[in-house]
N, C-alpha and C. Protein backbone atom coordinates (compact mmCIF):
# COMPACT_ATOMS: atom_id res chain seq x y z
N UNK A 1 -3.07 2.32 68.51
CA UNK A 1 -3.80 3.10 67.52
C UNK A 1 -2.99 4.32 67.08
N UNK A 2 -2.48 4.90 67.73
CA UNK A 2 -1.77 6.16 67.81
C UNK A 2 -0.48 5.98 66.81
N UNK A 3 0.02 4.36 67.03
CA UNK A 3 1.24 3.89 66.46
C UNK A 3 1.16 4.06 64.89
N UNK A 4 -0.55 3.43 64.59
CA UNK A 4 -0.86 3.01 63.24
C UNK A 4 -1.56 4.33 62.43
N UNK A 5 -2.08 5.62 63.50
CA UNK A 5 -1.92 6.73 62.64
C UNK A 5 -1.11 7.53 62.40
N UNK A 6 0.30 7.02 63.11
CA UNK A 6 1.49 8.26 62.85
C UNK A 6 2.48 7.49 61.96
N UNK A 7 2.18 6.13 61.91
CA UNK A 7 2.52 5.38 60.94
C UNK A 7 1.82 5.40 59.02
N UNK A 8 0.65 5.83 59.26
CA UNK A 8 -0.17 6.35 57.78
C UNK A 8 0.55 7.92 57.51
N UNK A 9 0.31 8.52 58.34
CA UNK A 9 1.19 9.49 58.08
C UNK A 9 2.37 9.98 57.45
N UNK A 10 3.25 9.35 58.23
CA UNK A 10 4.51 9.12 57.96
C UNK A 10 4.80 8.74 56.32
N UNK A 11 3.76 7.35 55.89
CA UNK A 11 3.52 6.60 54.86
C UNK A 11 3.04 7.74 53.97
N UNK A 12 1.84 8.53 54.34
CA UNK A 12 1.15 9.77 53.39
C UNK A 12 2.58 10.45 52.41
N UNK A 13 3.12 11.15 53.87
CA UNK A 13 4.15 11.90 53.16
C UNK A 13 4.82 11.18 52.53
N UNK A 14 5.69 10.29 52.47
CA UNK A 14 6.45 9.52 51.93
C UNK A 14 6.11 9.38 50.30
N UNK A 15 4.36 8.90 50.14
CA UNK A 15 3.75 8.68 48.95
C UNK A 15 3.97 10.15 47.97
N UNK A 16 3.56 11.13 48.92
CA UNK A 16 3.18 12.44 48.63
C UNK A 16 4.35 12.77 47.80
N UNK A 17 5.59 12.76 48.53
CA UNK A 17 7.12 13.49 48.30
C UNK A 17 7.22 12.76 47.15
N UNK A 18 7.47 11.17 47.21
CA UNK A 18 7.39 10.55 45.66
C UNK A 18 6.87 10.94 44.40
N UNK A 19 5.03 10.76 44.62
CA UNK A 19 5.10 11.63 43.58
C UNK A 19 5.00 12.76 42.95
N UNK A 20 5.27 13.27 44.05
CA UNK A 20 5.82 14.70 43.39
C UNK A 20 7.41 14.53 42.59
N UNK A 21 8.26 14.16 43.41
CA UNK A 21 9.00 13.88 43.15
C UNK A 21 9.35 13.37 41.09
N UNK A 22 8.33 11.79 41.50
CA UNK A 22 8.10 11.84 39.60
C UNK A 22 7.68 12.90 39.05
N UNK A 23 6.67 13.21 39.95
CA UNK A 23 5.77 14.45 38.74
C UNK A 23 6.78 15.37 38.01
N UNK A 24 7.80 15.98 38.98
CA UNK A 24 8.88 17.03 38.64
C UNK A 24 9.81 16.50 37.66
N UNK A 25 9.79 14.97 37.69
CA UNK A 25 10.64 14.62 36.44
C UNK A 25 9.95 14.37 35.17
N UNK A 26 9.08 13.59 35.25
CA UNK A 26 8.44 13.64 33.97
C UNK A 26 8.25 14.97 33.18
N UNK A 27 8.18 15.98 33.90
CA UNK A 27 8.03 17.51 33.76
C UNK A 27 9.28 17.73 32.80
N UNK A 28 10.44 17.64 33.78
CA UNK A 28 11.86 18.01 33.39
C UNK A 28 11.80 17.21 32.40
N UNK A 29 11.26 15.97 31.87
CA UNK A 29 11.90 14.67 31.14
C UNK A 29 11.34 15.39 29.91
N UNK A 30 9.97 15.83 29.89
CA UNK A 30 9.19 16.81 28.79
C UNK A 30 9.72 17.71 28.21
N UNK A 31 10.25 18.53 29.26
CA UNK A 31 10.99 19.98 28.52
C UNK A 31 11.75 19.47 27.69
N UNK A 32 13.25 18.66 28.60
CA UNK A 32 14.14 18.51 27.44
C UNK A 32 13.40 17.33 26.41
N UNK A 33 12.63 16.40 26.77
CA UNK A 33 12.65 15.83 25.57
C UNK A 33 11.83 16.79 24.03
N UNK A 34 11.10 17.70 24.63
CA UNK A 34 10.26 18.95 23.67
C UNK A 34 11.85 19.95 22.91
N UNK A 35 12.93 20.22 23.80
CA UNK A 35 14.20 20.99 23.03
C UNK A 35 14.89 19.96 22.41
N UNK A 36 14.74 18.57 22.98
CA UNK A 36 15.73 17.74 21.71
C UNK A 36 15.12 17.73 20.82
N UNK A 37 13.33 17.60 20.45
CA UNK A 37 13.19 17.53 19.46
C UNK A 37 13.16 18.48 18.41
N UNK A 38 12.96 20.05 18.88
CA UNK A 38 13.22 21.20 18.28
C UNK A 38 14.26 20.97 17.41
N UNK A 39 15.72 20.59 18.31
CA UNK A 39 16.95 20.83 17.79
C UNK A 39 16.79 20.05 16.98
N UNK A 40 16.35 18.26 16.81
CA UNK A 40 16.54 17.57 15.61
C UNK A 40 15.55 18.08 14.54
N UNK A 41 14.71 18.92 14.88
CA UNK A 41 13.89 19.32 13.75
C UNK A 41 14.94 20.29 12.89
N UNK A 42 15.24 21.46 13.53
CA UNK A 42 15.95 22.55 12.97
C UNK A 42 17.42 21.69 12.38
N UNK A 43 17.60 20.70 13.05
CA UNK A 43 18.78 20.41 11.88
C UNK A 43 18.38 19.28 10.52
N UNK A 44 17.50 18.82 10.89
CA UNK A 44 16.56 18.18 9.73
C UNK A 44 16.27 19.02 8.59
N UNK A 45 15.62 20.56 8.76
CA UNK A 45 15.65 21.40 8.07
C UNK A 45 16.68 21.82 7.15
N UNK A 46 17.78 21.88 8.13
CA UNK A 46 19.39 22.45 7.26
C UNK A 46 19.34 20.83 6.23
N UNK A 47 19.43 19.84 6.66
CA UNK A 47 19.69 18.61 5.75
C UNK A 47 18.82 18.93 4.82
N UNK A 48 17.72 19.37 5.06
CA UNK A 48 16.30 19.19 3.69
C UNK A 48 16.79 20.29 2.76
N UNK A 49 17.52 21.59 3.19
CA UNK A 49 17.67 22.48 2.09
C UNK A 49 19.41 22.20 1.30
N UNK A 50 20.08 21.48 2.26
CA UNK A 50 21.25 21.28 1.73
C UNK A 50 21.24 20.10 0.76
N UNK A 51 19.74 18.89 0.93
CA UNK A 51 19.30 18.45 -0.42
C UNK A 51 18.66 19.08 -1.68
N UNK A 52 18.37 20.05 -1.49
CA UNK A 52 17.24 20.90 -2.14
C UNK A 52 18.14 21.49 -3.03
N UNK A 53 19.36 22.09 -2.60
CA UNK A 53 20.98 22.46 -3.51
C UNK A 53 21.42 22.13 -4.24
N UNK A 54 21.36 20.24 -3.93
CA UNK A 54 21.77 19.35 -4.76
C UNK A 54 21.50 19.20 -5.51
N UNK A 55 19.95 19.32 -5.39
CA UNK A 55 19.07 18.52 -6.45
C UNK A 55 18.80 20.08 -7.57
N UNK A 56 19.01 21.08 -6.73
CA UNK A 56 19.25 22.39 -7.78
C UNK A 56 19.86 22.41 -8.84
N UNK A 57 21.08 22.02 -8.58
CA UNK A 57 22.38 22.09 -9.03
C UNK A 57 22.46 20.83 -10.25
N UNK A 58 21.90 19.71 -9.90
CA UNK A 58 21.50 19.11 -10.95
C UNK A 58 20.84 19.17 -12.29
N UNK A 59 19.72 19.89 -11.48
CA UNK A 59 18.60 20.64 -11.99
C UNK A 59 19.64 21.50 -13.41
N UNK A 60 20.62 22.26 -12.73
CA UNK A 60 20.94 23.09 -13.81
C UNK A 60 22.25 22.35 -14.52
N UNK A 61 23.18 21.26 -14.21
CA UNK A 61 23.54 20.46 -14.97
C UNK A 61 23.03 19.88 -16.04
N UNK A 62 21.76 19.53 -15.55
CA UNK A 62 20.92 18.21 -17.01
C UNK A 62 20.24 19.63 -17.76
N UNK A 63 19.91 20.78 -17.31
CA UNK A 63 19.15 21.66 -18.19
C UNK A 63 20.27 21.75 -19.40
N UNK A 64 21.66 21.88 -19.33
CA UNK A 64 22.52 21.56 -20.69
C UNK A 64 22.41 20.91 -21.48
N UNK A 65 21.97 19.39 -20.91
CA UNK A 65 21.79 18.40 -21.58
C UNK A 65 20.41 18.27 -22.37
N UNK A 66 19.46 19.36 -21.62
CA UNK A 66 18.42 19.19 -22.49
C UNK A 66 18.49 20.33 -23.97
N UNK A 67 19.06 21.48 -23.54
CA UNK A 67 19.35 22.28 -24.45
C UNK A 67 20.27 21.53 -26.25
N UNK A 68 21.23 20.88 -25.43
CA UNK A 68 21.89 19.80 -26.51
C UNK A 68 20.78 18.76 -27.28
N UNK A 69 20.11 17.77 -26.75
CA UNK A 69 19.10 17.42 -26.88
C UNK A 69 17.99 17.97 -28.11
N UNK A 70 17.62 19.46 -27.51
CA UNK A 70 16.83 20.06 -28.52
C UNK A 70 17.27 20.62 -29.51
N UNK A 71 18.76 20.79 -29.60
CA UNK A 71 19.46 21.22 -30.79
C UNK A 71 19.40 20.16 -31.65
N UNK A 72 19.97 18.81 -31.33
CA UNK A 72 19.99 17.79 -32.10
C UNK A 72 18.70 17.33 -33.13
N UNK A 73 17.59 17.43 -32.23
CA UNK A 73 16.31 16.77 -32.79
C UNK A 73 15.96 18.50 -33.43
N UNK A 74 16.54 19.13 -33.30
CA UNK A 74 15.98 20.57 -34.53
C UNK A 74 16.24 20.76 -35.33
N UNK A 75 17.42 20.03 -35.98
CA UNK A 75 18.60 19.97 -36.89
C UNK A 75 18.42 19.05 -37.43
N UNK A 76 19.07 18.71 -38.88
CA UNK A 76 18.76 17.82 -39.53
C UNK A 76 20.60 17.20 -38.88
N UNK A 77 20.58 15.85 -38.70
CA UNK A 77 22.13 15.06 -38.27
C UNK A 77 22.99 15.04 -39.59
N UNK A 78 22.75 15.61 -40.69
CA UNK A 78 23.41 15.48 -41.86
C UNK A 78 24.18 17.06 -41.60
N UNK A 79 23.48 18.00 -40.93
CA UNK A 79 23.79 19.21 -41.18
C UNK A 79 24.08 19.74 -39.99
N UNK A 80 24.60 19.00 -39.10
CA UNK A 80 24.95 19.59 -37.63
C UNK A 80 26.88 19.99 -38.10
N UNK A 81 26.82 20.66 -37.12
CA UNK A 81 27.91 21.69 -37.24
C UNK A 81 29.07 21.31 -36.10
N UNK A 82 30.43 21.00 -36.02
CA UNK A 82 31.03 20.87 -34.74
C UNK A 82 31.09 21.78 -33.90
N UNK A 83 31.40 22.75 -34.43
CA UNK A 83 31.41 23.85 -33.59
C UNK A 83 29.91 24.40 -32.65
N UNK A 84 28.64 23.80 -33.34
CA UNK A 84 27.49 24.03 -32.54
C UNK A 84 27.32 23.00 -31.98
N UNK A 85 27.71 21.94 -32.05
CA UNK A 85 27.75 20.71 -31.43
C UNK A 85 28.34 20.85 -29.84
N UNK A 86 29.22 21.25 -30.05
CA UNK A 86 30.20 21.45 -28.69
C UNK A 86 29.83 22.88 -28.12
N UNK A 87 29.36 23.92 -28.81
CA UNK A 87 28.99 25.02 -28.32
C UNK A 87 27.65 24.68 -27.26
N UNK A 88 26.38 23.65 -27.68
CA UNK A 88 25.18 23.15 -27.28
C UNK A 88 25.81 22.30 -26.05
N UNK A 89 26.37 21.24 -26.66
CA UNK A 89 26.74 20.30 -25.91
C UNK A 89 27.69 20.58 -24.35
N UNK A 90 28.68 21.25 -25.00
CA UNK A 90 29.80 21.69 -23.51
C UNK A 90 30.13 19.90 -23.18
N UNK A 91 29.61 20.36 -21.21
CA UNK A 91 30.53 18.92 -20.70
C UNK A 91 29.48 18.27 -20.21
N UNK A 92 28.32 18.37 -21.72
CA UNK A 92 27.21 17.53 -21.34
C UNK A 92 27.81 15.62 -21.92
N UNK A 93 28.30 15.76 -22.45
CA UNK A 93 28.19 14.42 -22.92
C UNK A 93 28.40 13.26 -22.82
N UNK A 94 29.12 13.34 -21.58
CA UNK A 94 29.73 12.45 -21.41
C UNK A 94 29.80 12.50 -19.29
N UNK A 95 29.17 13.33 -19.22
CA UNK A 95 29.20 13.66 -17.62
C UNK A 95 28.17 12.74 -17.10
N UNK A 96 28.53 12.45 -15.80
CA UNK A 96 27.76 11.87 -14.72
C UNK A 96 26.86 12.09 -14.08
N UNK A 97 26.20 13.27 -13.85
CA UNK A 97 25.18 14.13 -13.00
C UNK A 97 24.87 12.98 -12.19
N UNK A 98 25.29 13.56 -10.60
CA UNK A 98 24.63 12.03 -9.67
C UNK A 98 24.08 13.25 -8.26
N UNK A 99 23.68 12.70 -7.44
CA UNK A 99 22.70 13.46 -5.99
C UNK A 99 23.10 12.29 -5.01
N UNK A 100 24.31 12.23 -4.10
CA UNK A 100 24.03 11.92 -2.78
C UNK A 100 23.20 12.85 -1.83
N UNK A 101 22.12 12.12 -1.45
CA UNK A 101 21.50 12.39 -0.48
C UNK A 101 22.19 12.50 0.95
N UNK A 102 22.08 13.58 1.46
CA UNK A 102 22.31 13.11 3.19
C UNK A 102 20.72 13.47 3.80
N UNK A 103 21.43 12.47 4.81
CA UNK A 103 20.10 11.85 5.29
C UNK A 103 20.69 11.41 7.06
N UNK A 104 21.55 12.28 7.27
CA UNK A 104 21.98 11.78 8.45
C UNK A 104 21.47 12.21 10.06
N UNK A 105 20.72 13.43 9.52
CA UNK A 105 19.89 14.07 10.26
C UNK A 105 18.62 13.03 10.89
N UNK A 106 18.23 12.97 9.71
CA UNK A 106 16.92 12.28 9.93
C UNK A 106 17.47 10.99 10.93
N UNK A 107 18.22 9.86 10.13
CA UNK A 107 18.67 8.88 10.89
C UNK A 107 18.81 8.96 12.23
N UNK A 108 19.64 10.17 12.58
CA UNK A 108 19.70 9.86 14.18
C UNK A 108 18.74 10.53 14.77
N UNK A 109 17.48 11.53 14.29
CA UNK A 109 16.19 11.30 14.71
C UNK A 109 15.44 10.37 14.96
N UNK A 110 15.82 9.38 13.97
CA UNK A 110 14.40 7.79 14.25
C UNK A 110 15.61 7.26 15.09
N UNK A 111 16.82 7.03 15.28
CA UNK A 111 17.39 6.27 16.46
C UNK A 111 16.95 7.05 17.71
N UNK A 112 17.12 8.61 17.66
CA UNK A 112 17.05 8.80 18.94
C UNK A 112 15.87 8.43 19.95
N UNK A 113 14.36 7.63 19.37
CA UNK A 113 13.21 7.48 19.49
C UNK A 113 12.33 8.29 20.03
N UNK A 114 12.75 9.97 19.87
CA UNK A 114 11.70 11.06 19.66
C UNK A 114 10.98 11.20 19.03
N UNK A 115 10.94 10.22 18.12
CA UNK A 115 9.98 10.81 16.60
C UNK A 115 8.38 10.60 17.17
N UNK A 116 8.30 8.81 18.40
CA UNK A 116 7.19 9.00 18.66
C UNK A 116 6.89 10.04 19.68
N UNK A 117 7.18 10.97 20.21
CA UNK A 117 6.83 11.89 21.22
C UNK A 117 6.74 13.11 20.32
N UNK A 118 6.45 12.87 19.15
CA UNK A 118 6.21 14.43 18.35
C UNK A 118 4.72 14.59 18.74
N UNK A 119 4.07 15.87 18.58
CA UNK A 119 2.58 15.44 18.67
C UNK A 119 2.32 15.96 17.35
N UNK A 120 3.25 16.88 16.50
CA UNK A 120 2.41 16.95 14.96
C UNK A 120 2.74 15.55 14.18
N UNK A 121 2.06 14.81 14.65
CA UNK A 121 2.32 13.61 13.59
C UNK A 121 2.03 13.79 12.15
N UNK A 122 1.22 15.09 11.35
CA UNK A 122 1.07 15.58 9.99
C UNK A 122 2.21 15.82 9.48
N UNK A 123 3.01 16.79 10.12
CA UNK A 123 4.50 17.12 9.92
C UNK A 123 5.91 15.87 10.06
N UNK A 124 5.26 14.97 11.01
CA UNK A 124 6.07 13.64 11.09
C UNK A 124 6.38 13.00 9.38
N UNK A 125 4.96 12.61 9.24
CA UNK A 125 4.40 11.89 8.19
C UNK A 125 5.37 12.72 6.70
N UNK A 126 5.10 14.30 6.59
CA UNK A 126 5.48 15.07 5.65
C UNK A 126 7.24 14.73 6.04
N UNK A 127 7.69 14.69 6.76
CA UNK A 127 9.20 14.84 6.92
C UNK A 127 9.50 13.06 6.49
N UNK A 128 9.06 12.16 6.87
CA UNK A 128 9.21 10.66 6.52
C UNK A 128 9.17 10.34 4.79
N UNK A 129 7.49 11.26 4.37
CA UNK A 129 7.66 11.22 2.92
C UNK A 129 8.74 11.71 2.01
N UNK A 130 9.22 12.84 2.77
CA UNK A 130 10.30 13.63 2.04
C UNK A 130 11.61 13.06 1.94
N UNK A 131 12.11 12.18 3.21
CA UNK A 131 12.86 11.49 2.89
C UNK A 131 12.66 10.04 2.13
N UNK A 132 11.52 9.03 2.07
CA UNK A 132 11.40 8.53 0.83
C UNK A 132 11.42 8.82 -0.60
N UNK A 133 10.94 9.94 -0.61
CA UNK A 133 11.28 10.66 -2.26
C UNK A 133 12.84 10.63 -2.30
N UNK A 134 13.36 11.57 -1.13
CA UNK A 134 15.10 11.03 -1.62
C UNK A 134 15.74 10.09 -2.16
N UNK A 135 15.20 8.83 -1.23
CA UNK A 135 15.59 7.39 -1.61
C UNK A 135 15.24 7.18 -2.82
N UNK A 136 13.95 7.55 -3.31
CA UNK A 136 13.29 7.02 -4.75
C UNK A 136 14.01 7.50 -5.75
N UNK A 137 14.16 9.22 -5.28
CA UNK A 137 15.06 10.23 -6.59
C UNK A 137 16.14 9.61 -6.82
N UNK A 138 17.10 9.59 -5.24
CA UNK A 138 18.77 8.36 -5.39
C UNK A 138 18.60 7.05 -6.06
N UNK A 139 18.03 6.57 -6.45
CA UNK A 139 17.64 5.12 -6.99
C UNK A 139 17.36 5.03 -8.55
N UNK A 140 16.37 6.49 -8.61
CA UNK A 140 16.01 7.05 -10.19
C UNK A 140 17.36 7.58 -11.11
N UNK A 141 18.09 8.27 -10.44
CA UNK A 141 19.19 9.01 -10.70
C UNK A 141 20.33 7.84 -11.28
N UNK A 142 20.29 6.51 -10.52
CA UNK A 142 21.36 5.69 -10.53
C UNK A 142 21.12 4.52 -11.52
N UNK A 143 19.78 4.71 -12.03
CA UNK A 143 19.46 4.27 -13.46
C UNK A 143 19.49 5.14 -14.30
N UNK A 144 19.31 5.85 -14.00
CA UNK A 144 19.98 6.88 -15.61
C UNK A 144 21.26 6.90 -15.50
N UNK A 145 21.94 7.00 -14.47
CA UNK A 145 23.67 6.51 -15.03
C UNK A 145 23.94 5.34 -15.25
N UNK A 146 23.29 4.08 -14.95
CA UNK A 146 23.69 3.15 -15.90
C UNK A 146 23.20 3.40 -17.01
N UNK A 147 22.18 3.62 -17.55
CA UNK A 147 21.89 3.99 -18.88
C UNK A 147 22.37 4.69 -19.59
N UNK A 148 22.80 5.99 -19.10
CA UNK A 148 24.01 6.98 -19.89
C UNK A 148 25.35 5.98 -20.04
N UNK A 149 25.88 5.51 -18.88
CA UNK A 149 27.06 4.42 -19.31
C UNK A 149 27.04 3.74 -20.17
N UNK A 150 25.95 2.96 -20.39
CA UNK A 150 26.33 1.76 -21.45
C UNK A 150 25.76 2.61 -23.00
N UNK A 151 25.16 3.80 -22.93
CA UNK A 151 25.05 4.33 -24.09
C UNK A 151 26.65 4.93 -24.42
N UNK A 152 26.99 5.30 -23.35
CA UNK A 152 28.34 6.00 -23.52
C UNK A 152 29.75 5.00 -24.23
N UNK A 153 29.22 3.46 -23.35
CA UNK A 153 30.33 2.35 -24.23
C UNK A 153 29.96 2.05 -25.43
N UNK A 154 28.76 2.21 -25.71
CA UNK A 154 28.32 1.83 -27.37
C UNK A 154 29.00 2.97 -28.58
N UNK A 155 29.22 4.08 -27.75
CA UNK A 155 29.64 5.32 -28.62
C UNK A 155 31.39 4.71 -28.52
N UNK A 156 31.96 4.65 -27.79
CA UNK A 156 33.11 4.00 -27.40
C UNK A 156 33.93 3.29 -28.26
N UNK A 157 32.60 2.05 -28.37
CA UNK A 157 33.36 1.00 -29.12
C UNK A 157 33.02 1.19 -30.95
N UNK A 158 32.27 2.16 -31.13
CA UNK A 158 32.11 2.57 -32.51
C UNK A 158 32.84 3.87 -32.77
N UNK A 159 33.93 4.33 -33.01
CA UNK A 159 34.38 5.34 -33.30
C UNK A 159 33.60 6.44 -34.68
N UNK A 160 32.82 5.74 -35.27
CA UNK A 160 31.96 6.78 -36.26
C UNK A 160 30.84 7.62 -35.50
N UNK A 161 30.50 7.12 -34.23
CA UNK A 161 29.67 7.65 -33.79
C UNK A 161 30.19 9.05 -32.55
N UNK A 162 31.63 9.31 -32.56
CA UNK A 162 32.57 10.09 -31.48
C UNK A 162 31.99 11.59 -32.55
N UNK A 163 31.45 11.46 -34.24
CA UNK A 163 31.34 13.09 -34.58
C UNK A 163 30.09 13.94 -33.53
N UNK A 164 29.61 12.68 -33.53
CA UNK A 164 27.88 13.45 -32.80
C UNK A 164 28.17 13.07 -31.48
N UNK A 165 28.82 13.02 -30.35
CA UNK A 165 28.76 12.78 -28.95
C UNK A 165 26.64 12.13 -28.73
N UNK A 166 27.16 11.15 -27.89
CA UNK A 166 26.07 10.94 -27.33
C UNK A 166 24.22 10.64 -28.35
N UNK A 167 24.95 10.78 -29.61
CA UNK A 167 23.48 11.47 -30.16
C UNK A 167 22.28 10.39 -30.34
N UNK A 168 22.45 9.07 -29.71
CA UNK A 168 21.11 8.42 -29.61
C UNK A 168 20.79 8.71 -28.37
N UNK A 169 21.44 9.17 -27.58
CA UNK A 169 21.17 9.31 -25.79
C UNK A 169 20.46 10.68 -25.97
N UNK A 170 20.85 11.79 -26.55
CA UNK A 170 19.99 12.92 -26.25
C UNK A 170 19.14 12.82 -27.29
N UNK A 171 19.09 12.57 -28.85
CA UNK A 171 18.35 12.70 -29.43
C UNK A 171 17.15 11.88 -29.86
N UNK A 172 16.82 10.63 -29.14
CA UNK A 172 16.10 9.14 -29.14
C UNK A 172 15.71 9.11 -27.87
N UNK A 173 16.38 9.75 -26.95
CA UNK A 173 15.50 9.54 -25.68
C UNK A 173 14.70 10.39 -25.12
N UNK A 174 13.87 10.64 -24.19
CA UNK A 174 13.63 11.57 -23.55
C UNK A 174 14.06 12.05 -22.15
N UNK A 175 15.09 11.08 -22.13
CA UNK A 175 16.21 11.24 -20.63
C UNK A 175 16.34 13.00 -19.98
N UNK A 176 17.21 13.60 -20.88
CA UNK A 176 17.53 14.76 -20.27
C UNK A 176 16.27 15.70 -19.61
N UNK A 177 15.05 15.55 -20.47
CA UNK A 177 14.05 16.76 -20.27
C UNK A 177 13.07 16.08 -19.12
N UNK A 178 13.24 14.45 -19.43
CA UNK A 178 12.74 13.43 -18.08
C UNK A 178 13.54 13.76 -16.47
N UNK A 179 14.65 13.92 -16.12
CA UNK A 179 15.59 14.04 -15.11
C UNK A 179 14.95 15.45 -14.59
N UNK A 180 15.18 16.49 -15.48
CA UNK A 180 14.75 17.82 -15.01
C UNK A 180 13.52 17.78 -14.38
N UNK A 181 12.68 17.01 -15.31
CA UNK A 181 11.01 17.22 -14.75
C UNK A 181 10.61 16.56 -13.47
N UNK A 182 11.78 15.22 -12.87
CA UNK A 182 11.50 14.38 -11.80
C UNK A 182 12.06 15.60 -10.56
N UNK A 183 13.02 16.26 -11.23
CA UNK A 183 14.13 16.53 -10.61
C UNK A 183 13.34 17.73 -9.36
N UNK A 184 12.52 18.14 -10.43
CA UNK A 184 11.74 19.93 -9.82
C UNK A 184 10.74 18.87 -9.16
N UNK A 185 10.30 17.97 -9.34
CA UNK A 185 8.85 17.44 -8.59
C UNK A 185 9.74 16.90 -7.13
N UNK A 186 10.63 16.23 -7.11
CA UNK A 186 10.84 16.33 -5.39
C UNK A 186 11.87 16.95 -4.97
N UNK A 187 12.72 18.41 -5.83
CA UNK A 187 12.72 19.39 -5.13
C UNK A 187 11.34 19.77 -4.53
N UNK A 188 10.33 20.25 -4.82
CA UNK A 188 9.77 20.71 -4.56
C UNK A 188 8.40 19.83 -3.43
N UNK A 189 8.80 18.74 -2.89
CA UNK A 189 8.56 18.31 -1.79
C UNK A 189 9.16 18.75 -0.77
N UNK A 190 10.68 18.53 -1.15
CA UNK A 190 11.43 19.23 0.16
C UNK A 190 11.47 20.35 0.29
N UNK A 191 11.24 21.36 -0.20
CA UNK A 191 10.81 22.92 -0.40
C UNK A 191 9.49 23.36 0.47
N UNK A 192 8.65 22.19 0.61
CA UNK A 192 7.66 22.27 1.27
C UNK A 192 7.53 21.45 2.67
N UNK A 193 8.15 20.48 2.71
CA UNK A 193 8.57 19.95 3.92
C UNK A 193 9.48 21.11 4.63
N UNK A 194 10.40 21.47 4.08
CA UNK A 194 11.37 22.55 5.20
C UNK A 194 10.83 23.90 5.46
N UNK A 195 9.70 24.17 4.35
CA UNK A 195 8.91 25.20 4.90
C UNK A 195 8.17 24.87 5.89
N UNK A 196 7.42 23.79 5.90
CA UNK A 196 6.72 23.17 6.86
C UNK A 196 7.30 23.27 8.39
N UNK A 197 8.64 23.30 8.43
CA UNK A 197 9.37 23.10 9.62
C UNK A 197 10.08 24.70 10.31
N UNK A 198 9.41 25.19 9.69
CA UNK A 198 10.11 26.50 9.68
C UNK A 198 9.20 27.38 11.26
C-alpha cells in the first residue's frame, strides 16, 4: 500500500511539473506570438501608407490630364492654340500613369498564420478589404493603359491627328476625371485602414 501511495505521488508531481511546465509555454508561446503580431501589424501600416503615396502621386499625375481634358472640351477644336495645347497638356499625353502595389507585408502575414490568432477580427477584415481594393485599383489602372495605348496607336498611325495629342482620349472620354475619382475612393480606404492600425 505504502508502495502504491508514494507511487501516486511521485505520479502527482510529475503531472503537476508538466503542466505547469505547458502552462509556462503556452504563456511564453502568447507573448511572442501577441509581439509578432504587433510587429506585422506596424509594418503592414508602413506598406498601407507607402501605397497611399502612390496612389497620391497618381492622383496628381492624372489631375494634368484632367485639366488638359477640360481645356479641350471648353474650346472650340477649330480654335485651339499649340502653345495652350502643350502649356494644358505638358507630359500628359502620351504618359503611362501606372500603381504597383506592394503588398509584401501583408503576404508574409497570411503565411506566417498569425492572422488567425488576431482577436480584432474587425480590423482583420478592414486590413484584408484594403488589400483587395489594391488588387481591384491594380487591375482598374491596367485597363486604362491598355486603353490609353491603343488610343495612343490610333493617333500614331494617323499623323493628322499628332496637332491635337490624344484629343479623342481626353476629350470623348471621361477617363482622366474617372481615374482621379477611383483613385481618392481607395486612397481613402487605406487612409482609414492605417489609421485603424495606429
Amino acid at each position: 500500500m505504502n508502495k502504491i501511495g508514494k507511487y501516486t505521488r511521485e505520479l502527482s508531481i510529475v503531472v503537476v511539473g508538466v503542466a505547469i511546465t505547458l502552462s509556462i509555454g503556452v504563456w511564453i508561446a502568447n507573448i511572442n506570438n501577441k509581439k509578432d503580431i504587433k510587429l506585422y501589424l506596424e509594418t503592414i501600416k508602413l506598406e498601407l501608407e507607402e501605397n497611399i503615396s502612390k496612389i497620391e502621386k497618381n492622383i496628381e499625375d492624372w489631375q494634368g490630364s484632367v485639366r488638359y481634358a477640360n481645356y479641350l472640351r471648353l474650346n472650340d477644336k477649330e480654335a485651339l492654340e499649340q502653345d495652350s495645347i502643350w502649356s494644358f497638356g505638358g507630359g500628359t499625353f502620351y504618359g503611362l500613369q501606372y500603381v504597383t502595389p506592394s503588398t509584401t507585408a501583408f503576404e508574409m502575414f497570411k503565411i506566417s498564420g498569425l492572422m488567425r490568432l488576431m482577436n480584432d477580427k474587425k480590423l482583420l477584415l478592414s486590413i484584408c478589404k484594403a488589400y483587395e481594393g489594391l488588387d481591384a485599383y491594380s487591375l482598374y489602372l491596367e485597363e486604362v493603359r491598355k486603353f490609353k495605348s491603343a488610343e495612343m496607336i490610333k493617333d500614331m498611325e494617323d499623323p493628322s491627328k499628332w496637332a491635337i495629342p490624344m484629343y479623342n482620349f481626353f476629350a470623348k472620354t471621361s477617363t482622366p476625371s474617372e481615374v482621379v475619382r477611383i483613385s481618392k475612393y481607395y486612397s481613402e480606404i487605406l487612409k482609414k485602414t492605417a489609421s485603424d492600425l495606429e
